[in-house]
Protein backbone atom coordinates (compact mmCIF):
# COMPACT_ATOMS: atom_id res chain seq x y z
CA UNK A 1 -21.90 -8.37 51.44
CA UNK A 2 -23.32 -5.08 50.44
CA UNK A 3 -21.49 -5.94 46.59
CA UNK A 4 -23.87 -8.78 46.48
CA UNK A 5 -26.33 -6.96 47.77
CA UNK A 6 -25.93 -4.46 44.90
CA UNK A 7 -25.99 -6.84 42.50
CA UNK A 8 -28.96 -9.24 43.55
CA UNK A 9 -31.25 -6.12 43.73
CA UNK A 10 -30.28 -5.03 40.24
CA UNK A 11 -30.66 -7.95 39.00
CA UNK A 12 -34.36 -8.23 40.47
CA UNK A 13 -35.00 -4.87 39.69
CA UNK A 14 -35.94 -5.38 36.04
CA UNK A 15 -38.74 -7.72 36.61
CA UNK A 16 -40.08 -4.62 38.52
CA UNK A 17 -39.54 -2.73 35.79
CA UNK A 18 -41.04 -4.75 33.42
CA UNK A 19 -44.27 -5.41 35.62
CA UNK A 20 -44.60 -1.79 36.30
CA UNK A 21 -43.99 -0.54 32.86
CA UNK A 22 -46.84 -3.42 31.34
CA UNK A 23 -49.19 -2.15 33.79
CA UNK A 24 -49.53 1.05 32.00
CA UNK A 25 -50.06 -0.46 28.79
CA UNK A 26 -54.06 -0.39 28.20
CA UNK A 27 -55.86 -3.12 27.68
CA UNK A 28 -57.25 -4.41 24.62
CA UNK A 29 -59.71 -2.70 22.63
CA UNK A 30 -63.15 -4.50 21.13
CA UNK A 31 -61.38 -4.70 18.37
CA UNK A 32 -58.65 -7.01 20.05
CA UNK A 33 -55.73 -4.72 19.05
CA UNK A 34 -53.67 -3.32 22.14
CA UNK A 35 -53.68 0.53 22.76
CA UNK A 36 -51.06 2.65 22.38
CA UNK A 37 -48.59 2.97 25.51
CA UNK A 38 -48.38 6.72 26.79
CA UNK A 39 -45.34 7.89 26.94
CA UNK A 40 -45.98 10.91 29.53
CA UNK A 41 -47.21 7.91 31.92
CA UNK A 42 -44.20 6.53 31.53
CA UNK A 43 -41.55 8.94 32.75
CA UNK A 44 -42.55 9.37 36.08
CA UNK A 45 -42.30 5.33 36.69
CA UNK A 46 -38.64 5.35 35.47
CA UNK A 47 -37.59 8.72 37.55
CA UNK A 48 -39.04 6.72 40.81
CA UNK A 49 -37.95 3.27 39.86
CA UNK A 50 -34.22 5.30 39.18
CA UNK A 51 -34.63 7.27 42.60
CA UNK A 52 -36.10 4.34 44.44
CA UNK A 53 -33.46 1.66 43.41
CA UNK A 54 -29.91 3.64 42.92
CA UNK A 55 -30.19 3.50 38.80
CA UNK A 56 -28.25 5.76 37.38
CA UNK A 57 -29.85 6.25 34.37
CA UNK A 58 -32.70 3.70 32.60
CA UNK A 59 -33.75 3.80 28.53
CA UNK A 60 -37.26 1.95 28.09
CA UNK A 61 -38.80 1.03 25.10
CA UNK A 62 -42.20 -0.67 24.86
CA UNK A 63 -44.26 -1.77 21.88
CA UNK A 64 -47.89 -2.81 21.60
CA UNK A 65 -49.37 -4.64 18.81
CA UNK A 66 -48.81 -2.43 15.62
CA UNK A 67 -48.35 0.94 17.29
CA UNK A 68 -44.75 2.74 17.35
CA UNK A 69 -42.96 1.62 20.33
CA UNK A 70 -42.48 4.27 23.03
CA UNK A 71 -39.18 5.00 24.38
CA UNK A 72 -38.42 6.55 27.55
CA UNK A 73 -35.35 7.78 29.33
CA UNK A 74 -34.52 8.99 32.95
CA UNK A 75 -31.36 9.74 34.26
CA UNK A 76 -27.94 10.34 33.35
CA UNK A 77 -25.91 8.00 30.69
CA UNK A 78 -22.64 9.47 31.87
CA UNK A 79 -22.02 12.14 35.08
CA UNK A 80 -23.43 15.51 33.08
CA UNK A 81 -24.89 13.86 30.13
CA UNK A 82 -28.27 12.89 30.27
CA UNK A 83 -30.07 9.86 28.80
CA UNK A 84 -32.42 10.52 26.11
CA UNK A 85 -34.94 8.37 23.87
CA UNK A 86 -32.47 8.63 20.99
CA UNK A 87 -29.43 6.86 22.65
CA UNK A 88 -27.82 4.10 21.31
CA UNK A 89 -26.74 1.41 23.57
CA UNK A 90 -24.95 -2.13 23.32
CA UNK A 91 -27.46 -4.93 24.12
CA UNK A 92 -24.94 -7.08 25.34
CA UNK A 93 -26.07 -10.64 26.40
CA UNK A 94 -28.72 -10.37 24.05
CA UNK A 95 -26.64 -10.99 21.37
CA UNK A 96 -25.53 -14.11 22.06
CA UNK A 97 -28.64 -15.63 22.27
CA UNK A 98 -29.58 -13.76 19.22
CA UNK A 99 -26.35 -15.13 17.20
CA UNK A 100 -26.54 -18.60 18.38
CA UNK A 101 -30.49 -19.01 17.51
CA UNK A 102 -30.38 -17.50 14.32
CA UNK A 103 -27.26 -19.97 13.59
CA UNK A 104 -29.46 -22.67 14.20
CA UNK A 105 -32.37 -21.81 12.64
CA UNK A 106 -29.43 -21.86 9.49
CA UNK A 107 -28.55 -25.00 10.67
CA UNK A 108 -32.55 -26.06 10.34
CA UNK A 109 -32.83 -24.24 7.07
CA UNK A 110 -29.80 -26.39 5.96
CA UNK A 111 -27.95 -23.59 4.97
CA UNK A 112 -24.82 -23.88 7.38
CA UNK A 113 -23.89 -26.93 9.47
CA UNK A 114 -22.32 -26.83 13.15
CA UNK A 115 -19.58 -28.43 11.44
CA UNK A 116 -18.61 -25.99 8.66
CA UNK A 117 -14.98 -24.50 9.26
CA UNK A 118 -14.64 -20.98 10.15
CA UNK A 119 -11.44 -21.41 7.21
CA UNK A 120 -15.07 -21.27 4.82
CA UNK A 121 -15.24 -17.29 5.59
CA UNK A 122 -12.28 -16.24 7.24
CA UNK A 123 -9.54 -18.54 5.80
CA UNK A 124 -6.74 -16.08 7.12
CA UNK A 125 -7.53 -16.71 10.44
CA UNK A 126 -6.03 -18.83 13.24
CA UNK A 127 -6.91 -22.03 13.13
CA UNK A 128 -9.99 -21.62 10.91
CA UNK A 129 -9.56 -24.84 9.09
CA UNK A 130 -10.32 -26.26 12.64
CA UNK A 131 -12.44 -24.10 14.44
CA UNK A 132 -15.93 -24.88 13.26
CA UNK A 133 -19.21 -22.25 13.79
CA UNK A 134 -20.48 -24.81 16.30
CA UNK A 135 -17.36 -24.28 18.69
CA UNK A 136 -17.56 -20.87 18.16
CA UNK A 137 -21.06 -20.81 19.63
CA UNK A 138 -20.16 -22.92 22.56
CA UNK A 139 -17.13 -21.07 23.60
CA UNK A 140 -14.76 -24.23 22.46
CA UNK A 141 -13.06 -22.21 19.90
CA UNK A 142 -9.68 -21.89 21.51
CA UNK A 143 -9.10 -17.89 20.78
CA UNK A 144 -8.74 -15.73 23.84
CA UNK A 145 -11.01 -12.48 25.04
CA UNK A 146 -9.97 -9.42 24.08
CA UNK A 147 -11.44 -7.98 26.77
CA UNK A 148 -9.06 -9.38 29.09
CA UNK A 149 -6.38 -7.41 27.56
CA UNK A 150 -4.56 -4.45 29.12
CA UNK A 151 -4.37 -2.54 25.58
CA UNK A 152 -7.57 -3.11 24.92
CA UNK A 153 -8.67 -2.19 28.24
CA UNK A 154 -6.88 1.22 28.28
CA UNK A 155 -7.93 2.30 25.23
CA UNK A 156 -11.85 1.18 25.92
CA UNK A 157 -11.61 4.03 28.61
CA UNK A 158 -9.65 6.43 27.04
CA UNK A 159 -12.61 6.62 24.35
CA UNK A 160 -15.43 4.67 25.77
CA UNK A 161 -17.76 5.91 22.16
CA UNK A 162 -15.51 4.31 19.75
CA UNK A 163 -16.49 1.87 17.49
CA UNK A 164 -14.45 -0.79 16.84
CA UNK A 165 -14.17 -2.82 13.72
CA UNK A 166 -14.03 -6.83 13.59
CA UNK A 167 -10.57 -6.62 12.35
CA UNK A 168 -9.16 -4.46 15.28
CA UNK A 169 -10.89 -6.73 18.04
CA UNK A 170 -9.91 -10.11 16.10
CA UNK A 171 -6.10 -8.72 15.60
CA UNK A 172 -6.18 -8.22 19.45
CA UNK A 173 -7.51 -11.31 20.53
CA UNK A 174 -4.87 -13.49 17.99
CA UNK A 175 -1.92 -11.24 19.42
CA UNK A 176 -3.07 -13.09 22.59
CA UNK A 177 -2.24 -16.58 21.47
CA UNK A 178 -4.32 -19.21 22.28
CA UNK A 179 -6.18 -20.66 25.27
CA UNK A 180 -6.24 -24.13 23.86
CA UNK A 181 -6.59 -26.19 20.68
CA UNK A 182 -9.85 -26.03 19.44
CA UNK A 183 -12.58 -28.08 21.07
CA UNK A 184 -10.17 -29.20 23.61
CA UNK A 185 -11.85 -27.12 26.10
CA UNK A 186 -14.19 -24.04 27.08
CA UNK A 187 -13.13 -20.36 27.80
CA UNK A 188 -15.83 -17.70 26.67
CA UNK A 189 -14.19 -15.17 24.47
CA UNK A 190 -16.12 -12.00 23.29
CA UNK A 191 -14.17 -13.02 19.93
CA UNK A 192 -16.01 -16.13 19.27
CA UNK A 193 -19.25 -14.15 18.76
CA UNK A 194 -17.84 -11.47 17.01
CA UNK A 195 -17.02 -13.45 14.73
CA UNK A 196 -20.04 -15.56 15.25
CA UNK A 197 -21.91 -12.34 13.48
């Protein structure tokens, strides 16, 4: 119970965040612009929003209207290495929605179809004469996740910082064989949207 716990408060936490944060942000001026967000107003939300909630560390970044967005960190980003403003992190989830509406604003442009093989770019790969860009956005492709790999896996923690190339992650996931034929079925694969991008 307390894992769920955990988990459901995180995941409500950044609606806090997000209220908190926007309630600094000034309102808007007679000239209908939005102030600047100050970043020294800032820090002490994310130090008691960390404290108050068991965050180990939190990067914020908030933009109004034309003005440079303000980024704020609190925290640690590993034990001993503190987060700072000028981190780099993966965005994760994001990404997928990101890919998959920008695909179909292609499709809408008429540039690509959800039917176009991925054999039109990558004609070396697995199945690509069969695998089309639509499957890959809806997780029908076939190809397995790499991140279900034990190789992968141990060398993700052995050097958590590296950066790995579309290559390495696609020659892992076809080592892995296939789930199923393409668009027989649905398995989501960090692959698809790797390649996806």
């Amino acid at each position: 119970m307390r894992i769920g716990h955990v988990l459901v408060s995180r995941r409500l936490l950044l609606p806090v965040i997000v209220a908190m944060l926007f309630s600094t942000v000034q309102p808007a001026t007679s000239e209908g612009s939005v102030a600047s967000t100050d970043a020294g107003g800032l820090a002490p939300l994310l130090v008691e929003l960390r404290e108050n909630h068991g965050v180990t560390g939190l990067i914020v970044g908030i933009q109004a209207g034309d003005n440079p967005p303000v980024i704020v960190a609190a925290g640690e980003s590993l034990p001993g290495a503190p987060a700072s403003a000028d981190m780099h992190f993966r965005i994760g989830a994001l990404s997928i929605t990101t890919l998959t509406t920008i695909l179909l604003q292609l499709v809408d442009e008429g540039v690509v179809s959800l039917n176009t093989p991925l054999a039109t770019w990558f004609p070396d790969y697995p199945h690509a004469d069969a695998i089309t860009v639509g499957m890959l956005a809806a997780s029908r492709s076939g190809y397995r996740d790499y991140v279900r790999d034990d190789g992968f896996i141990e060398a993700f923690y052995d050097d958590v910082f590296k950066i790995w190339t579309l290559d390495e992650l696609t020659a892992i996931t076809f080592s892995m064989g296939m789930a199923f034929d393409p668009g027989e079925g649905f398995q989501y694969s960090h692959a698809n949207f790797i390649i996806l991008g």
